[in-house]
Protein backbone atom coordinates (compact mmCIF):
# COMPACT_ATOMS: atom_id res chain seq x y z
CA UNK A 1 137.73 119.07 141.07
CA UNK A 2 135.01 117.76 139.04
CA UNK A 3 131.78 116.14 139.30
CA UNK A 4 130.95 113.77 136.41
CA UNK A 5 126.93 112.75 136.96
CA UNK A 6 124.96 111.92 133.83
CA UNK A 7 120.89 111.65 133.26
CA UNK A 8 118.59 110.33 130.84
CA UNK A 9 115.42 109.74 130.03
CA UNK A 10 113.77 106.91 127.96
CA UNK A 11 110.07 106.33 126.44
CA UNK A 12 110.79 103.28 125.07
CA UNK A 13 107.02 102.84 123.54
CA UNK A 14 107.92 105.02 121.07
CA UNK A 15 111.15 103.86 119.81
CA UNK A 16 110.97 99.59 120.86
CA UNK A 17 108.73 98.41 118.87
CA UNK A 18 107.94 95.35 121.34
CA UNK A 19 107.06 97.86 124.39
CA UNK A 20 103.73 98.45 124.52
CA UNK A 21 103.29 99.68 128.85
CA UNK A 22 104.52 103.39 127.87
CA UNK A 23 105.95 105.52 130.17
CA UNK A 24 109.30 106.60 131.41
CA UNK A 25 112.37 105.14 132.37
CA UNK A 26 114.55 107.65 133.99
CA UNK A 27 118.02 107.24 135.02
CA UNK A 28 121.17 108.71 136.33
CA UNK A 29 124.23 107.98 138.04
CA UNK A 30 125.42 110.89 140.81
CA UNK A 31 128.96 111.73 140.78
CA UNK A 32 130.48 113.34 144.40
CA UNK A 33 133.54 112.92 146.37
CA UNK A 34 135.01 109.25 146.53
CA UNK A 35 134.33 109.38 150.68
CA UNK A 36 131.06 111.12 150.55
CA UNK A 37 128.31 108.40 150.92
CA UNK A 38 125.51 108.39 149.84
CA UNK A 39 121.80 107.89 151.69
CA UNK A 40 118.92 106.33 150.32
CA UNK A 41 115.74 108.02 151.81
CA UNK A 42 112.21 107.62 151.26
CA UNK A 43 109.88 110.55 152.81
CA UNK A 44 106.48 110.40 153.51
CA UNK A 45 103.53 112.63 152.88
CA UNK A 46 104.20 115.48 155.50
CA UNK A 47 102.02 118.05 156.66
CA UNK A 48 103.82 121.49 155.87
CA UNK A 49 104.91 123.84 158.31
CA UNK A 50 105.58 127.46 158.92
CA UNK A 51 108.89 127.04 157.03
CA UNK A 52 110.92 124.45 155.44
CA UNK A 53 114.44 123.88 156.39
CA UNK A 54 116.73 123.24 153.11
CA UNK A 55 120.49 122.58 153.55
CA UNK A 56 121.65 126.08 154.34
CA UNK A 57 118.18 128.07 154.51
CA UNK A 58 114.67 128.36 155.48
CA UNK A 59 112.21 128.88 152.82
CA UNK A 60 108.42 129.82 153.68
CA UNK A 61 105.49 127.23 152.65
CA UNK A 62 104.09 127.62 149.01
CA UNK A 63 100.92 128.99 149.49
CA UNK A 64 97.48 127.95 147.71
CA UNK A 65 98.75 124.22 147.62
CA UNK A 66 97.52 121.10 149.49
CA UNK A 67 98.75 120.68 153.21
CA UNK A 68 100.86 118.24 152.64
CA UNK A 69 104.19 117.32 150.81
CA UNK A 70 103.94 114.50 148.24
CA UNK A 71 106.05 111.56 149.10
CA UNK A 72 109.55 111.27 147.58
CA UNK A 73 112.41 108.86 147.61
CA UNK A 74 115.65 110.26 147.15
CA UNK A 75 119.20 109.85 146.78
CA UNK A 76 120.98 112.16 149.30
CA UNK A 77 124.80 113.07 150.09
CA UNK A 78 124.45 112.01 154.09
CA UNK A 79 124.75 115.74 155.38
CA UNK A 80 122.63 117.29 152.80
CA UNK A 81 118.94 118.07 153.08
CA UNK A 82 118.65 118.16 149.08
CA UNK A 83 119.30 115.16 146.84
CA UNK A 84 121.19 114.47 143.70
CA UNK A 85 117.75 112.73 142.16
CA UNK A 86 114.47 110.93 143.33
CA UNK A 87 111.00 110.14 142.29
CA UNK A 88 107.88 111.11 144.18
CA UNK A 89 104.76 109.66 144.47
CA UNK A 90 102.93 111.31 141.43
CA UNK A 91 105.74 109.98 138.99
CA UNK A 92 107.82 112.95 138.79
CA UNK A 93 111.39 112.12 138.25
CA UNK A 94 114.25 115.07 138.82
CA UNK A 95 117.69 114.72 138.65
CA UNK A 96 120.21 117.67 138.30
CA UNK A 97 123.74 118.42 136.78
CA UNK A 98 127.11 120.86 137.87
CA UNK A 99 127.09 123.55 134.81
CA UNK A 100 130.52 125.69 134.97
CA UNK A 101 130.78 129.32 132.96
CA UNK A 102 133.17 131.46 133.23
CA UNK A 103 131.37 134.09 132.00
CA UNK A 104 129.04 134.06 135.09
CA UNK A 105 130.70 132.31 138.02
CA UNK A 106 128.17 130.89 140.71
CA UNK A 107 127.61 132.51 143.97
CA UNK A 108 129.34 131.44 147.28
CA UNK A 109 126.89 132.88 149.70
CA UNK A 110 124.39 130.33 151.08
CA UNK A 111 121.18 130.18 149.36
CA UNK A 112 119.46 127.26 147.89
CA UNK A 113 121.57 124.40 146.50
CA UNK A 114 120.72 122.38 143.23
CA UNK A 115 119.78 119.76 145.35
CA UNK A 116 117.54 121.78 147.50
CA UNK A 117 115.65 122.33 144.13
CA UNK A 118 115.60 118.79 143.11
CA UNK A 119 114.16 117.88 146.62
CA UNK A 120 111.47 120.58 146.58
CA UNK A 121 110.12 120.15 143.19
CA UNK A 122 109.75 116.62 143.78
CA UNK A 123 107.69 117.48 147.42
CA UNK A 124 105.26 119.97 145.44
CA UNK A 125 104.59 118.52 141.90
CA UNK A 126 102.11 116.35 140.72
CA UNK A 127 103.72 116.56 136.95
CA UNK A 128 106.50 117.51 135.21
CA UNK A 129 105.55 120.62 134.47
CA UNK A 130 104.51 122.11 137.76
CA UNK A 131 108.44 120.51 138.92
CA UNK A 132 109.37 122.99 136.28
CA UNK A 133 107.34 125.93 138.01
CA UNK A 134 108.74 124.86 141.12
CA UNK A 135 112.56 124.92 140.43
CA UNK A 136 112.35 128.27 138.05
CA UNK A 137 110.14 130.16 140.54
CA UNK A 138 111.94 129.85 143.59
CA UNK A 139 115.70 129.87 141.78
CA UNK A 140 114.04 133.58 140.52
CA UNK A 141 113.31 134.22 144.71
CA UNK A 142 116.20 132.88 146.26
CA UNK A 143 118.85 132.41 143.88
CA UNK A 144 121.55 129.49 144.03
CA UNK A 145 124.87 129.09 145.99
CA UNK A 146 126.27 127.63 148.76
CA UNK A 147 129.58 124.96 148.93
CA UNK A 148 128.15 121.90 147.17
CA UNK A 149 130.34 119.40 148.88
CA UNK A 150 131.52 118.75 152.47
CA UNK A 151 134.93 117.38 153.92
CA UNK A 152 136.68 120.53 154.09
CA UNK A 153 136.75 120.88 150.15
CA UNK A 154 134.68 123.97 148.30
CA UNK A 155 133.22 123.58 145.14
CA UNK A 156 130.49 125.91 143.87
CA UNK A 157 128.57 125.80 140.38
CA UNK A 158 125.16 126.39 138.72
CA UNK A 159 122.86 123.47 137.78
CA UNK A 160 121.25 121.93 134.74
CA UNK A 161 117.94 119.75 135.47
CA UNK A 162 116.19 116.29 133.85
CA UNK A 163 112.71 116.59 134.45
CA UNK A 164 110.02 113.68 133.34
CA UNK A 165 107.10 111.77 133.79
CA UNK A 166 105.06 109.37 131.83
CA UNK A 167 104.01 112.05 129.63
CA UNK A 168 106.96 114.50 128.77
CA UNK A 169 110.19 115.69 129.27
CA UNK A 170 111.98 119.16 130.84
CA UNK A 171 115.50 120.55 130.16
CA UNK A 172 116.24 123.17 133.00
CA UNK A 173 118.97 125.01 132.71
CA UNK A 174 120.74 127.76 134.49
CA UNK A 175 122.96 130.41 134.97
CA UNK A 176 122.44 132.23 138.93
CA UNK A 177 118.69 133.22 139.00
CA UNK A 178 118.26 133.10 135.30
CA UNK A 179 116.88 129.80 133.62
CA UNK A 180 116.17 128.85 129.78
CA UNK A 181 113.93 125.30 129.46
CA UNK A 182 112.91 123.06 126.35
CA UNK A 183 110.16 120.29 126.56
CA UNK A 184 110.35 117.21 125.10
CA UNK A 185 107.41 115.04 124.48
CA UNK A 186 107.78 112.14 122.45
CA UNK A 187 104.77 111.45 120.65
CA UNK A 188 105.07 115.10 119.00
CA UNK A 189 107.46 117.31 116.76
CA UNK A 190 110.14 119.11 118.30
CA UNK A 191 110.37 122.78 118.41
CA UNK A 192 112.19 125.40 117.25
CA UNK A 193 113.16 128.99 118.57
CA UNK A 194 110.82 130.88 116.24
CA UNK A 195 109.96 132.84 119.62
CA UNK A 196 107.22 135.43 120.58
CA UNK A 197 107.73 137.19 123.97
CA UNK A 198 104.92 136.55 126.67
CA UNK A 199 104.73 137.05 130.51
CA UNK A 200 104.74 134.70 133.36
CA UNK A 201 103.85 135.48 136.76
CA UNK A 202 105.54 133.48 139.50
CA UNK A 203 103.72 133.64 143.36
CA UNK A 204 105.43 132.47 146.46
CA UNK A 205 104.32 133.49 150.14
CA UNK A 206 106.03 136.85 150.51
CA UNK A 207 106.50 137.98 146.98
CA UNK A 208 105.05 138.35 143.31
CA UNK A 209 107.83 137.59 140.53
CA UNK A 210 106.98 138.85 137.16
CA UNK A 211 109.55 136.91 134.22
CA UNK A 212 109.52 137.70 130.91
CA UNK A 213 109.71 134.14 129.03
CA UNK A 214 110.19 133.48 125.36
CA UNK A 215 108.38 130.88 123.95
CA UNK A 216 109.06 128.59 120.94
CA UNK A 217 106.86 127.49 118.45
CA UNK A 218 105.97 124.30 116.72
CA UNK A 219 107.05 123.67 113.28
CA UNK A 220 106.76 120.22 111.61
CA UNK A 221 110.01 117.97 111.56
CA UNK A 222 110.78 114.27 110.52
CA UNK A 223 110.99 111.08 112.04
CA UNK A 224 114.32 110.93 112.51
CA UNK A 225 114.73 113.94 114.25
CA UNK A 226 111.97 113.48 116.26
CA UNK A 227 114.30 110.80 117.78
CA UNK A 228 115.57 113.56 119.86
CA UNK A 229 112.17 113.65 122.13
CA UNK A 230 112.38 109.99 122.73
CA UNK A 231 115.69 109.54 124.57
CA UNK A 232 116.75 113.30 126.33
CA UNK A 233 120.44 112.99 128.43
CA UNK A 234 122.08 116.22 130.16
CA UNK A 235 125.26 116.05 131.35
CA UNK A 236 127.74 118.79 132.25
CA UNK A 237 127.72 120.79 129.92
CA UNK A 238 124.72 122.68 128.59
CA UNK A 239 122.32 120.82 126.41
CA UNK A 240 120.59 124.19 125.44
CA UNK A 241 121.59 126.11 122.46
CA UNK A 242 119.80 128.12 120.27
CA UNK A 243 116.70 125.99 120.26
CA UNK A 244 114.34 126.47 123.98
CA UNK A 245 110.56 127.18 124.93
CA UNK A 246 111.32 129.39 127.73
CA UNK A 247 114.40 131.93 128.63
CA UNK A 248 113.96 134.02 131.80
CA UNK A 249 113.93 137.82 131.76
CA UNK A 250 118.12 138.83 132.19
CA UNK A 251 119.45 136.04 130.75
CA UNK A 252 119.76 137.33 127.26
CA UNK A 253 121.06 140.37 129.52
CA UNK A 254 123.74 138.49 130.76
CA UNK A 255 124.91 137.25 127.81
CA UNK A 256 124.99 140.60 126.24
CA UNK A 257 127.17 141.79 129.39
CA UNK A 258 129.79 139.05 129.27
CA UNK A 259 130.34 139.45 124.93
CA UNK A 260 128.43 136.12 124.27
CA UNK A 261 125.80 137.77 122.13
CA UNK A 262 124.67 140.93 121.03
CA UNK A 263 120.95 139.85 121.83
CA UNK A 264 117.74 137.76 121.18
CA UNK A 265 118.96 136.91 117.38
CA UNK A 266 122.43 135.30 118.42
CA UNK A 267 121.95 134.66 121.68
CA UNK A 268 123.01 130.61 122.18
CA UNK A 269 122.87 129.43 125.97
CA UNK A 270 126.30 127.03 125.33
CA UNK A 271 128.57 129.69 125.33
CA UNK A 272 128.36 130.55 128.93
CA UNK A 273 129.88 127.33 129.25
CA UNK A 274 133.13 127.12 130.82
CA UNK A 275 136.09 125.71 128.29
CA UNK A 276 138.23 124.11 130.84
CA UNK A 277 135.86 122.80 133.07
CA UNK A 278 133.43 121.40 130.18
CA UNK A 279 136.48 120.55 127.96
CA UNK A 280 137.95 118.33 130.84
CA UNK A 281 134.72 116.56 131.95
CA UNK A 282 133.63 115.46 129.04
CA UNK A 283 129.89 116.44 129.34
CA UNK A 284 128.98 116.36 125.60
CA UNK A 285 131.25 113.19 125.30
CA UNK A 286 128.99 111.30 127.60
CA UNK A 287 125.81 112.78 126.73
CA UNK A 288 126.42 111.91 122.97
CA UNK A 289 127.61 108.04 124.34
CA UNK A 290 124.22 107.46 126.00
CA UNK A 291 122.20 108.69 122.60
CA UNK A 292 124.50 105.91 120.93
CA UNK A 293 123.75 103.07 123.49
CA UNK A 294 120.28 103.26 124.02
CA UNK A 295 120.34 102.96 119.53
CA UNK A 296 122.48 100.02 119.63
CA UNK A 297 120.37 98.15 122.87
CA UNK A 298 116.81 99.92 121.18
CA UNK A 299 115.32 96.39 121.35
CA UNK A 300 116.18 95.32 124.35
CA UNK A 301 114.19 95.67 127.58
CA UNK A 302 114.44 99.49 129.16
CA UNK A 303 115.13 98.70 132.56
CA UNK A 304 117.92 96.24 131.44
CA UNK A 305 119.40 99.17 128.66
CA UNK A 306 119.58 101.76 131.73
CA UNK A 307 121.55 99.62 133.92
CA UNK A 308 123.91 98.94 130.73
CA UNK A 309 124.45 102.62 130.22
CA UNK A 310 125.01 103.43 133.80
CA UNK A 311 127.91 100.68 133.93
CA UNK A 312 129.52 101.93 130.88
CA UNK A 313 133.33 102.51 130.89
CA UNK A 314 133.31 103.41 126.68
CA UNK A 315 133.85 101.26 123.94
CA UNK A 316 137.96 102.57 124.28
CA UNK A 317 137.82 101.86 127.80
CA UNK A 318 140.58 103.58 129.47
CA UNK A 319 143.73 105.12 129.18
CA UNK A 320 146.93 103.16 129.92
CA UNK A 321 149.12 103.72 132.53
CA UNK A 322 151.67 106.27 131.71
CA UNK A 323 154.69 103.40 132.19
CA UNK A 324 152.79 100.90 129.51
CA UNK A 325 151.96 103.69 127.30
CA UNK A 326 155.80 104.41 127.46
CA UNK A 327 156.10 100.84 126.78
CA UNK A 328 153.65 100.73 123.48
CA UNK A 329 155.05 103.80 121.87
CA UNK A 330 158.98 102.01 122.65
CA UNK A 331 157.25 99.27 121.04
CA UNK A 332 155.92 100.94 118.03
CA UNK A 333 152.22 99.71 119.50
CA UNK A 334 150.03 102.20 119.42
CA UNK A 335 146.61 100.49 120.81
CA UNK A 336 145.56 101.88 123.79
CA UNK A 337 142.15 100.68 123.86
CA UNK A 338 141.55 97.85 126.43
CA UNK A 339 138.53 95.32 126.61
CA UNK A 340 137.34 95.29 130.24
CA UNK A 341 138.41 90.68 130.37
CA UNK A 342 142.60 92.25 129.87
CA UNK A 343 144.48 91.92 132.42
CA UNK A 344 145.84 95.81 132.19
CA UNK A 345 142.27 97.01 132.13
CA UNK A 346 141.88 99.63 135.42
CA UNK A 347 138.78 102.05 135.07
CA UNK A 348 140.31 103.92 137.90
CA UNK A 349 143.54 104.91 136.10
CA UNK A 350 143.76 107.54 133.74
CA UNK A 351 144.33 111.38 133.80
CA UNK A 352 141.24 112.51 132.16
CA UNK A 353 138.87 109.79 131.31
CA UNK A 354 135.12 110.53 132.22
CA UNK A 355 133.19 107.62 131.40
CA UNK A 356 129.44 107.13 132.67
CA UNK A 357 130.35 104.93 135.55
CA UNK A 358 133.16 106.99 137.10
CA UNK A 359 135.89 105.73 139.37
CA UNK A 360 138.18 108.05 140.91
CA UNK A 361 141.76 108.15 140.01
CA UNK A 362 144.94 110.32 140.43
CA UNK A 363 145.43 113.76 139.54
CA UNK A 364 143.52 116.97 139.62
CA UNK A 365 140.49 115.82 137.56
CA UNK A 366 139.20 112.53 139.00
CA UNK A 367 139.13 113.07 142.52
CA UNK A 368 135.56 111.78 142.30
CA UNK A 369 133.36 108.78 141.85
CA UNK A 370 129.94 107.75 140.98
CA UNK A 371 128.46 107.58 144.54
CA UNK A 372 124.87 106.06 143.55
CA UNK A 373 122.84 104.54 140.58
CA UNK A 374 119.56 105.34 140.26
CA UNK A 375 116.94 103.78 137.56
CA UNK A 376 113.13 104.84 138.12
CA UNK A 377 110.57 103.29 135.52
CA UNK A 378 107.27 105.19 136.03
CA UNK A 379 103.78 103.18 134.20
CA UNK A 380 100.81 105.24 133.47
CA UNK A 381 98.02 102.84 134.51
CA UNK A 382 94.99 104.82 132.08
CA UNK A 383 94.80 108.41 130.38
CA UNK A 384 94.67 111.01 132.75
CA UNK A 385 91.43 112.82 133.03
CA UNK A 386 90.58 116.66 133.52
CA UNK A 387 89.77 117.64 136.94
CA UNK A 388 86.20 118.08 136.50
CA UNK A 389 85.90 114.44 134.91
CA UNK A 390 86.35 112.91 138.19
CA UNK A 391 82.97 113.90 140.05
CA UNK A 392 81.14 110.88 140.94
CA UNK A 393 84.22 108.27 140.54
CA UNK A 394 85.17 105.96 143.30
CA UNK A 395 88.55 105.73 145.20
CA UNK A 396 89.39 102.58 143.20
CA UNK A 397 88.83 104.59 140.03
CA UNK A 398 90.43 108.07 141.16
CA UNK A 399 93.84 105.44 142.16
CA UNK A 400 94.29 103.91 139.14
CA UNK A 401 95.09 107.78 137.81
CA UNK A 402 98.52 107.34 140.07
CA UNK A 403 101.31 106.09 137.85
CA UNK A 404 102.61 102.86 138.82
CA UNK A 405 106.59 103.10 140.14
CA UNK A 406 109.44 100.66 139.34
CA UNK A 407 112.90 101.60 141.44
CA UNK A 408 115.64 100.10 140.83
CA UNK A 409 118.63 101.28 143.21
CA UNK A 410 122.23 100.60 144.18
CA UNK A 411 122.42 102.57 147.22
CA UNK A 412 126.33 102.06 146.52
CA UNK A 413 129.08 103.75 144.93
CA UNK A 414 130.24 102.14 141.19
CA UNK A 415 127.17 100.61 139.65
CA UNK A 416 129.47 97.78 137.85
CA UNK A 417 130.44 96.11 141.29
CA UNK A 418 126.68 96.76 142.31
CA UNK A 419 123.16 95.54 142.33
CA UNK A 420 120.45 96.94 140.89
CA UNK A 421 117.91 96.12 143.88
CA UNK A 422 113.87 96.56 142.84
CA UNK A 423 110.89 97.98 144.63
CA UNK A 424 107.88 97.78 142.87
CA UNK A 425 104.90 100.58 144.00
CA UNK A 426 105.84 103.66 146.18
CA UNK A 427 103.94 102.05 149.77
CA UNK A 428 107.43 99.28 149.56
CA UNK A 429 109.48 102.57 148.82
CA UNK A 430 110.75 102.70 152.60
CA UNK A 431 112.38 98.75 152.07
CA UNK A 432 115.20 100.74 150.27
CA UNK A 433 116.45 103.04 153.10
CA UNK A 434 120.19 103.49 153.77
CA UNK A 435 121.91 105.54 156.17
CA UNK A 436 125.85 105.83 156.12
CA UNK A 437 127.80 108.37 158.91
CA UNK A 438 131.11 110.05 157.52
CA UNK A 439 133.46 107.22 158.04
CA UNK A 440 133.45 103.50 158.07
CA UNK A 441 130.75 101.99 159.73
CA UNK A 442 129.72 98.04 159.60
CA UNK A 443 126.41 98.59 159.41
CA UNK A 444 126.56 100.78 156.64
CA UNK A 445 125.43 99.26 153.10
CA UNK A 446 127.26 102.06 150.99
CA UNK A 447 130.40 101.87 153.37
CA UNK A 448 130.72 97.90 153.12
CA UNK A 449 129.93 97.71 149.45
CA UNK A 450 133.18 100.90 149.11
CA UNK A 451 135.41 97.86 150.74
CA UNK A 452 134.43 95.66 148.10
CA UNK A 453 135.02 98.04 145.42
CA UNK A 454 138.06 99.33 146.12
CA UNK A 455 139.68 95.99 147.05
CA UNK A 456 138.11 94.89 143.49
CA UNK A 457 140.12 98.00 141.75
CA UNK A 458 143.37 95.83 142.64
CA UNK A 459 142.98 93.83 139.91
CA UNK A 460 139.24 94.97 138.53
CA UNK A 461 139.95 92.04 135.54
CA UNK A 462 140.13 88.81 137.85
CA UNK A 463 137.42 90.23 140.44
CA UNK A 464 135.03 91.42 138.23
CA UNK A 465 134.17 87.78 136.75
CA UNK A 466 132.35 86.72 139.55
CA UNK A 467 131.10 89.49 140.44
CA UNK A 468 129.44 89.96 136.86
CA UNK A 469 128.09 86.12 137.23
CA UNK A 470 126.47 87.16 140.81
CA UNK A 471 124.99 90.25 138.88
CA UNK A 472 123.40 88.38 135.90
CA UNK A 473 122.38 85.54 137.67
CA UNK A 474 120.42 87.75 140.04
CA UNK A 475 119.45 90.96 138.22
CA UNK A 476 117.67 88.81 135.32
CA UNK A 477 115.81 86.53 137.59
CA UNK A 478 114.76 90.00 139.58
CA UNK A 479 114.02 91.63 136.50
CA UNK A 480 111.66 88.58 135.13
CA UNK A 481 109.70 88.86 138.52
CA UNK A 482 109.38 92.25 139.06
CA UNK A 483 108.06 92.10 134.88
CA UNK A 484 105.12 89.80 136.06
CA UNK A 485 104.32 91.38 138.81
CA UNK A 486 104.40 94.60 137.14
CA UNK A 487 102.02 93.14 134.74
CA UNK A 488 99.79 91.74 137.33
CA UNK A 489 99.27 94.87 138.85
CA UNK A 490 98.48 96.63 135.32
CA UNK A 491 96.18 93.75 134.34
CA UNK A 492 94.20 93.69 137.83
CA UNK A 493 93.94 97.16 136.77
CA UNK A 494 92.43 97.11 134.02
CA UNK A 495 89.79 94.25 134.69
CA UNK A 496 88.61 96.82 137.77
CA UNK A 497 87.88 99.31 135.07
CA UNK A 498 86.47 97.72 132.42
CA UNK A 499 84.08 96.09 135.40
CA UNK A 500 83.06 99.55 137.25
CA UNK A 501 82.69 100.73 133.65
CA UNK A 502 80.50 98.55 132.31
CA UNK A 503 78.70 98.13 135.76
CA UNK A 504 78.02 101.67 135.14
CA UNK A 505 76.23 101.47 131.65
CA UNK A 506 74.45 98.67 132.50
CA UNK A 507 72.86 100.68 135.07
CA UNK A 508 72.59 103.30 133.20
CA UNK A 509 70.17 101.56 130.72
CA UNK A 510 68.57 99.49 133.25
CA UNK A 511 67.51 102.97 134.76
CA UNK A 512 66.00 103.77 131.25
CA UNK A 513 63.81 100.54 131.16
CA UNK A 514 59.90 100.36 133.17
CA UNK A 515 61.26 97.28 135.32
CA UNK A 516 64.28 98.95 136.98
CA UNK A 517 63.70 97.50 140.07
CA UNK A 518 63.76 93.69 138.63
CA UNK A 519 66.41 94.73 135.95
CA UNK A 520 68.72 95.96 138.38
CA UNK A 521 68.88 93.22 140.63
CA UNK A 522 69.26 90.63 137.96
CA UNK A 523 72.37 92.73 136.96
CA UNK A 524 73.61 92.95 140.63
CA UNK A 525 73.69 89.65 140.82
C-alpha cells in the first residue's frame, strides 16, 4: 500500500514579478484508497465543549483560549472526523503527509490520527505559528496511531505537515511523539542549524509538558537560495535534514537508539526514513518536480500554476505496458516516454509510477488514487497590527485585519478529469459542501464524477480532449471573474481605510483649532 499526497506552498509576490496582492497560495492533492470518497465540509464557529470527539478519541478543551472554534473548511475521508487539508477562517492553511521509518515504526493503538491534528490546528489557530503549537503540543500529550484507512485494509504511519499563511511557512515533521520543524518566510534568509538549546513549555487542560527544543540561527545567504522560502513542497518522504529551528526533546534520543546518529553533531532527521517505502513512492521525486514547475510557469498567474502542478503526470509520462515495452525492446525502440495526445498514453498503468495526480493501477504499489484537489489562495488585506494597536478602531477597521480567502476545490477524485470550482470569502465557504456514503450513490458529486473518470481511463487519449476544452473554457473565464472580484473586494478595502484614516486626522486637527465646533461640521459634511 501506499499513499502518494503532495503539498506546496507559493508566495508568488516574491518570485512573479507581475504579482503585487502577496500572500499565499497553498495547495495539495490527497492521495487515499481508489473507493474511499472524499467529503467536502465547511464548519462553523462552534462553541467548545467539555471534550472534543476526534476519530478514535476524546481530547479535553484547550484551556485559556476563546469559547469558540474558528471556522474551517476541510477535505475529509467520509468516516473520518480529521481531514487530509483545509483552511480556516484566520488564513491558516494545513495539510499533512504519510512518513514511513523503519527505524521507528508507528503505533497501532488508537490515539490521534494525522488528520485529527490537521483538523484541530486549523479549529484553534489564528496563524501559522500557533497551528504549529497546536499540532506539536498535543502529538507530545497524546501521541499518534490508529488505522489510517477504512474498508477492511490497515495502514499505519507517522505524518509530515505544510503549514502557512500570508506571512510564513512551517515544516512539521515527525516520528511518534517526537517532532523537528523549520520556518520558512520568504521575504528573509534561510537558516541554518547553528543551534543553541532552549526550553519550551507546552499547557493543555490536565497536564504541563516541558520539551527541550533546539533552535537555529540566522546566518546571511543569497538570492538564489533564498528561493527555497518562496515555494516549500513536502511529500513522503522527509523534507528535514540537518537544517531545522526546532527538534523535540527524544528525538535525537531515538536516533541514537536505532544507529542513525551518535548525537546532536550528526544527527540528520532523513535517515529515519524508510528505504522501501520512500524508495517506491517517490516522495523526493515529486517534491523536486513541483520546485521545477512552479520555475518554468514563475510568470504565470498562481492560482492557474497550482492547478497545473496538481494535474501533472511528468514530463516522461508513464510507463508502457509490459506487452508494448516487450514490443519496443523486440523492436530495438527504446522510447518509453509518451505525450499525454498518444493513443498508448494510460496514467493508470504502470508498476511504480507516482506522479502528482495519481491514478490507481495494478500491483502492490498503486492501489491508490488522488481522492481530492485542493488550492487555497489566502490575501492579506493591510499589515497586521499588535494587539494593543487596536483600542479605539471600529469593526470595519478591526475586519479588514482578516485575510481575504480564495478556494478553489474539486471535491472529486483525479484533478485532470475535474474542475477547479471557486468560492471567494469564507461566509460562501458552505456553497462547496459534499457528502458521499461508502458506495455509489446518485446524488453524490465525488461518486458521479468516479463514473466519469474511470470510464475516461478506457481510452484517457480520445476522452480527455473534450474534457480539457470544457476545463479551459470554464476554469479561465472563472478565474478572470473571481480576479475582479477579488480585486473589488481589496480595492473597496482600501478606499474604507484611507477614508476612516484620514477622517481621523482631520479631526484630529480640527480638535486643535478655536472653531471646532464650525470646523468639524464643515468636515462632516
Amino acid at each position: 500500500k501506499m499513499f502518494s499526497c503532495d503539498t506546496f506552498a507559493l508566495y508568488p509576490s516574491h518570485y512573479h514579478h507581475h504579482h503585487h496582492l502577496g500572500g499565499v497560495v497553498f495547495a495539495k492533492n490527497t492521495d487515499r484508497p481508489r473507493n474511499e470518497p472524499i467529503e467536502v465540509r465547511y464548519v462553523p464557529p462552534t462553541p467548545y465543549g467539555g471534550l472534543t470527539k476526534c476519530t478514535y478519541i476524546s481530547i479535553p478543551t484547550p484551556a485559556g483560549t476563546t469559547s469558540h472554534t474558528k471556522g474551517v473548511l476541510l477535505c475529509c475521508p467520509r468516516w473520518m472526523w480529521g481531514a487530509e487539508m483545509g483552511v480556516n477562517e484566520c488564513g491558516v492553511c494545513v495539510g499533512n503527509e504519510a512518513l514511513f521509518s523503519s527505524a521507528s515504526p508507528p503505533r497501532t493503538h488508537r490515539s490521534l490520527l494525522g488528520m485529527d491534528l490537521v483538523r484541530l490546528a486549523l479549529e484553534r489557530s489564528s496563524n501559522a505559528r500557533e497551528a504549529v503549537n497546536v499540532i506539536t503540543t498535543l502529538l507530545a500529550a497524546y501521541g499518534q496511531g490508529g488505522n489510517c484507512t477504512s474498508q477492511g485494509e490497515e495502514f499505519y504511519y507517522h505524518n509530515g505537515f505544510l503549514i502557512a499563511d500570508p506571512e510564513e511557512a512551517w515544516v512539521v515533521e515527525t516520528i511518534g511523539p517526537y517532532h523537528i520543524t523549520k520556518r520558512f518566510h520568504p521575504s528573509t534568509q534561510t537558516t541554518t542549524n547553528n543551534t543553541t538549546s532552549t526550553a519550551t513549555t507546552h499547557t493543555i487542560p490536565t497536564t504541563t509538558i516541558t520539551t527541550t527544543t533546539t533552535t537555529t540561527t540566522t546566518t546571511s545567504t543569497t538570492e538564489s537560495e533564498r528561493e527555497d522560502e518562496r515555494v516549500v513542497a513536502i511529500s513522503n518522504a522527509p523534507t528535514l535534514s540537518t537544517e531545522y529551528d526546532e527538534v523535540s526533546d527524544g528525538l535525537v534520543e531515538l536516533a541514537v537508539e536505532c544507529g542513525l546518529c551518535t548525537g546532536l553533531h550528526d544527527f540528520d532527521f532523513s535517515k529515519f526514513a524508510d528505504y522501501t517505502y520512500t524508495t517506491l513512492g517517490e516522495g523526493n521525486k515529486r517534491r523536486c518536480r513541483v520546485r521545477e514547475l512552479v520555475a518554468r510557469h514563475k510568470d504565470e498567474d498562481p492560482v492557474t500554476t497550482a492547478m497545473k502542478i496538481l494535474r501533472d503526470h511528468g514530463d516522461e509520462q508513464n510507463d508502457l505496458t509490459l506487452s508494448e515495452k516487450n514490443n519496443n525492446d523486440e523492436n530495438n525502440n527504446n522510447n518509453d516516454e509518451v505525450e499525454e495526445d498518444d493513443p498508448r498514453f494510460d496514467p493508470s498503468q504502470g508498476w511504480t509510477g507516482q506522479q502528482l495526480c495519481m491514478h490507481a493501477a495494478h500491483g502492490p504499489v498503486r492501489r491508490s488514487q488522488t481522492t481530492c484537489s485542493m488550492i487555497c489562495q489566502v490575501l492579506p488585506r493591510r499589515p497586521r497590527k499588535s494587539e494593543n494597536e487596536y483600542e479605539g478602531e471600529s469593526d470595519v477597521e478591526r475586519e479588514a485585519e482578516v485575510p481575504l480567502v480564495v478556494v478553489w476545490i474539486t471535491g472529486t477524485s483525479a484533478p485532470c478529469t475535474s474542475l477547479f470550482v471557486p468560492a471567494i470569502g469564507f461566509e460562501n465557504m458552505a456553497l462547496l459542501n459534499s457528502h458521499a456514503g461508502p458506495t455509489y450513490s446518485s446524488d453524490s458529486l465525488w461518486w458521479n464524477h468516479e463514473v466519469l473518470h474511470r470510464r475516461v481511463l478506457w481510452n484517457y487519449p480520445y476522452h480527455m480532449r473534450p474534457l480539457r476544452a470544457i476545463q479551459e473554457k470554464l476554469e479561465s473565464k472563472w478565474l478572470q471573474e473571481a480576479q475582479s472580484h477579488i480585486q473589488r473586494i481589496l480595492d473597496t478595502q482600501n478606499y474604507n481605510n484611507k477614508n476612516n484614516t484620514h477622517n481621523t486626522n482631520t479631526n484630529t486637527n480640527n480638535n486643535n483649532t478655536t472653531h471646532n465646533t464650525n470646523t468639524n461640521n464643515n468636515n462632516n459634511n
